[in-house]
N, C-alpha and C. Protein backbone atom coordinates (compact mmCIF):
# COMPACT_ATOMS: atom_id res chain seq x y z
N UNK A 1 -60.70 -6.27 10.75
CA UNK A 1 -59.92 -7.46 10.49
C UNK A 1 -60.25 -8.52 11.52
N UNK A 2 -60.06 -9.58 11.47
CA UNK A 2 -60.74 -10.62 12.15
C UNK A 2 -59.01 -11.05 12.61
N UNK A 3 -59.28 -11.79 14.16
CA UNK A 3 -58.51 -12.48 14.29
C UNK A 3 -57.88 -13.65 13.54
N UNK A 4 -58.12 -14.37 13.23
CA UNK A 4 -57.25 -15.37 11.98
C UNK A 4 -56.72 -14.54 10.83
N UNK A 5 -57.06 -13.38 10.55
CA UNK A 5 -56.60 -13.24 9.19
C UNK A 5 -55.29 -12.49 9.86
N UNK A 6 -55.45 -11.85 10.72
CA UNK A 6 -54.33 -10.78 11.59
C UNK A 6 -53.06 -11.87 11.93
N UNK A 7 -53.57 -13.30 12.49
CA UNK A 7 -52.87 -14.43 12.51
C UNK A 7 -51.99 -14.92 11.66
N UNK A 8 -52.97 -15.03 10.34
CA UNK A 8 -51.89 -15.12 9.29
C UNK A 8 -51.10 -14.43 8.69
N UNK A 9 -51.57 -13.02 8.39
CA UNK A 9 -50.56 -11.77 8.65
C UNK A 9 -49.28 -11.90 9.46
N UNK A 10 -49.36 -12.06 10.00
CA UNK A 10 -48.07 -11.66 11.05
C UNK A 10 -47.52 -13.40 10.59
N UNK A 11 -47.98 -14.21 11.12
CA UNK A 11 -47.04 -15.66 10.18
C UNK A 11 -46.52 -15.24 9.24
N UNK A 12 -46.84 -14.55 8.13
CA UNK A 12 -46.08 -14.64 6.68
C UNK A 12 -45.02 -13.33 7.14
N UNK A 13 -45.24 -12.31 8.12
CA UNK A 13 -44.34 -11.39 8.24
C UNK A 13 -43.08 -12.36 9.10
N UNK A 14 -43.42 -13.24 10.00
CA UNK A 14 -42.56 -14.27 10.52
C UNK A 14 -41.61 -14.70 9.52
N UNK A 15 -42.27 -15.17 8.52
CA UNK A 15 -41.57 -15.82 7.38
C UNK A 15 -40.53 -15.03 6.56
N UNK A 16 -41.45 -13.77 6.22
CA UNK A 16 -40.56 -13.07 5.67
C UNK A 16 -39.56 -12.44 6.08
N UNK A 17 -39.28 -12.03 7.79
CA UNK A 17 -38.15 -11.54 8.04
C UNK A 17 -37.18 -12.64 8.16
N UNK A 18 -37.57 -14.19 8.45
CA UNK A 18 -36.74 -15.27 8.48
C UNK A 18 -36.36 -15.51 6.91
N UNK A 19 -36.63 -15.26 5.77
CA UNK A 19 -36.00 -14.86 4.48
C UNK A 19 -35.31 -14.14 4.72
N UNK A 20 -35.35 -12.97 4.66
CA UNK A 20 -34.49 -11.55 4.94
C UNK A 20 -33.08 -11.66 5.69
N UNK A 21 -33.51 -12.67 7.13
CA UNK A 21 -32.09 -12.74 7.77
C UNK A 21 -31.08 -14.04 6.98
N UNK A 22 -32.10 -14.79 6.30
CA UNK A 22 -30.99 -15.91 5.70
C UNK A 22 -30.38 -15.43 4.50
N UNK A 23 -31.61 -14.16 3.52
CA UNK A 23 -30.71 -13.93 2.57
C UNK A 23 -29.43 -12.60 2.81
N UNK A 24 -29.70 -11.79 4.43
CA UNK A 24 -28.86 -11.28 4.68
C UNK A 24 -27.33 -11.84 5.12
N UNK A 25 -27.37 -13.37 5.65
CA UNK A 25 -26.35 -13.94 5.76
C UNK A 25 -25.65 -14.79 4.83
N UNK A 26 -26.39 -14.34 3.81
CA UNK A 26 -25.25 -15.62 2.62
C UNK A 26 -24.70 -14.02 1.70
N UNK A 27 -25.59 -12.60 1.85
CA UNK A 27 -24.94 -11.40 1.22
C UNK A 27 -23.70 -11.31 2.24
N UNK A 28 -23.67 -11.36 3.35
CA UNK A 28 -22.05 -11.14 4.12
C UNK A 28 -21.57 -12.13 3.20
N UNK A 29 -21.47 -13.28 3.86
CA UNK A 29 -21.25 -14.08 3.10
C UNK A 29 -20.31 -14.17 2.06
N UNK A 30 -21.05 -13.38 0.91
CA UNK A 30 -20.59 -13.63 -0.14
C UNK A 30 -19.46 -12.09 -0.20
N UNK A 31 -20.03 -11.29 0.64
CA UNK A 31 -19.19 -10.37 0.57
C UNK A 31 -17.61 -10.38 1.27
N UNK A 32 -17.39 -11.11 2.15
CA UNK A 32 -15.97 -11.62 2.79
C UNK A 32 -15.36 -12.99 1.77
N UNK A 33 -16.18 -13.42 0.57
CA UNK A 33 -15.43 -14.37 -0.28
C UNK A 33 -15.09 -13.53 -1.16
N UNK A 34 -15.43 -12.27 -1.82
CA UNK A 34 -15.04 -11.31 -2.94
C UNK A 34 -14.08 -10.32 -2.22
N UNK A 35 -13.82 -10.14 -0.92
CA UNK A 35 -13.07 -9.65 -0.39
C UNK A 35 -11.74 -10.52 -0.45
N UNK A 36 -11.57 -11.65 0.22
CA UNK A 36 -10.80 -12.79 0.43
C UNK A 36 -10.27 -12.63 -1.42
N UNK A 37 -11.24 -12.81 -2.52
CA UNK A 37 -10.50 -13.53 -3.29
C UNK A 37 -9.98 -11.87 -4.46
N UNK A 38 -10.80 -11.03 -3.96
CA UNK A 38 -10.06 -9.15 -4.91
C UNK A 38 -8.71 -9.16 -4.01
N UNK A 39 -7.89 -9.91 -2.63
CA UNK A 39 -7.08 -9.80 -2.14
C UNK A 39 -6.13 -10.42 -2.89
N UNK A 40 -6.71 -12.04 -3.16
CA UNK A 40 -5.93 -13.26 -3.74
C UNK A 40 -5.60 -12.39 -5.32
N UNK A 41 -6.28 -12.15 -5.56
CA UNK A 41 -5.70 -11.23 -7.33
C UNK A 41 -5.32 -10.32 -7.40
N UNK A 42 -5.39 -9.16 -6.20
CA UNK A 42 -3.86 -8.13 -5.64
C UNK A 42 -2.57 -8.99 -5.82
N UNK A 43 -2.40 -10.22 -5.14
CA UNK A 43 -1.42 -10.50 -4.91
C UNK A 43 -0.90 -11.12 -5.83
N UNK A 44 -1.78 -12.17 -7.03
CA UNK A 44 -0.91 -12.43 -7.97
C UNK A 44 -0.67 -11.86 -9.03
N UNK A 45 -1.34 -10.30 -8.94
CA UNK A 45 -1.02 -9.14 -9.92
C UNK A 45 0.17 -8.44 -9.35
N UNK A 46 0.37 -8.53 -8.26
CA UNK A 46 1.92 -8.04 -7.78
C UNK A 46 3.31 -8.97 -8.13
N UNK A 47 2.55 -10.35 -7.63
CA UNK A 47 3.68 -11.22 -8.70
C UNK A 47 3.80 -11.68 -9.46
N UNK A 48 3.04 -11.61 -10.55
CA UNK A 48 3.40 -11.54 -11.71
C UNK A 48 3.94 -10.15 -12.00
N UNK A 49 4.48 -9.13 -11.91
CA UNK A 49 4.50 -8.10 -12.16
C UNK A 49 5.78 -7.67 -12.10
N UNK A 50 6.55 -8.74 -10.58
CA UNK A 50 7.71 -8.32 -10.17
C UNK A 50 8.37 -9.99 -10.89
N UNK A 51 7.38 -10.63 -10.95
CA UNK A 51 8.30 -11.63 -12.27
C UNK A 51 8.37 -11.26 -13.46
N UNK A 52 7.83 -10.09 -13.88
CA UNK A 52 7.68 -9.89 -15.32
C UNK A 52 9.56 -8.56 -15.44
N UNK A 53 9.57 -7.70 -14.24
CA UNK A 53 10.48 -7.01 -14.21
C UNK A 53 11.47 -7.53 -14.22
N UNK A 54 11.77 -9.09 -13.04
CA UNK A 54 12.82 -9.28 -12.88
C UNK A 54 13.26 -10.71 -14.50
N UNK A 55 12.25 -10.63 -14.90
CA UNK A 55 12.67 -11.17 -16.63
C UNK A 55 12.65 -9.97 -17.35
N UNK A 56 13.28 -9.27 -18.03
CA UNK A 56 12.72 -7.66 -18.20
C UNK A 56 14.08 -8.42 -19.46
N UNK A 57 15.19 -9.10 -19.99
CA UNK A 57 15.46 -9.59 -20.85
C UNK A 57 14.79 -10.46 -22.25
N UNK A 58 13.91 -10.62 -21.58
CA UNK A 58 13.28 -11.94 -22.12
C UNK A 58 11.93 -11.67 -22.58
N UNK A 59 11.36 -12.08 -23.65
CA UNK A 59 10.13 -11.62 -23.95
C UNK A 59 8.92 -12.25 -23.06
N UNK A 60 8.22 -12.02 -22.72
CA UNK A 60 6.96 -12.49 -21.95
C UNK A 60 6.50 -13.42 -22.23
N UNK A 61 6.04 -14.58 -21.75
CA UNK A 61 5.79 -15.65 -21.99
C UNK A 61 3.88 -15.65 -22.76
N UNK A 62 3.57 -14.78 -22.63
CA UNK A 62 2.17 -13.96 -23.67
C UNK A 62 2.81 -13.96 -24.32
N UNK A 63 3.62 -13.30 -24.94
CA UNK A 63 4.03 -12.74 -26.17
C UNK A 63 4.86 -13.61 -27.08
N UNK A 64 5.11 -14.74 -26.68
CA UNK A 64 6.09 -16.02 -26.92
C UNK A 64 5.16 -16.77 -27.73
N UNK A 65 5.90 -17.22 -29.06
CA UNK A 65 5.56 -18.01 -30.10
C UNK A 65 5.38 -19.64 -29.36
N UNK A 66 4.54 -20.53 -29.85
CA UNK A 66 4.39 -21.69 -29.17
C UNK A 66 5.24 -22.59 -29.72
N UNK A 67 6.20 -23.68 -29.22
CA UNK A 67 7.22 -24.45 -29.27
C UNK A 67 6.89 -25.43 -30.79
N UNK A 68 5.96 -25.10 -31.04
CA UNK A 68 5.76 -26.17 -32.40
C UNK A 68 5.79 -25.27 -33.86
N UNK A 69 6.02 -23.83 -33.79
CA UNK A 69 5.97 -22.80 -34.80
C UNK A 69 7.04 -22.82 -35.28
């Protein structure tokens, strides 16, 4: 192998681990926003849930005919 080609070798391995770490930081990334937001839809599956009990008279507002029927 000749020096220049060994040169450019290792440049594109430069490159490619500088891919690798940017596409490793937008996978965190994206993994603490699907965390953050599977939390946010725990929580409005809990309240809706304990609004649905504490209407437990009343038919569900799903299940409710629309005001013009």
């Amino acid at each position: 192998m000749t020096d220049e080609r060994i040169t450019r070798l290792e440049e594109e391995i430069a490159h490619l681990r500088a891919a690798v770490d940017d596409l490793s930081d937008v996978v965190a990334g994206q993994s603490h926003e699907i965390a953050r937001l599977t939390n946010r839809v725990r929580m409005l599956m809990e309240r809706e849930a304990e609004r649905e009990m504490s209407d437990s008279g009343s038919i569900p507002l799903a299940d409710q005919k629309p005001p013009h029927w």
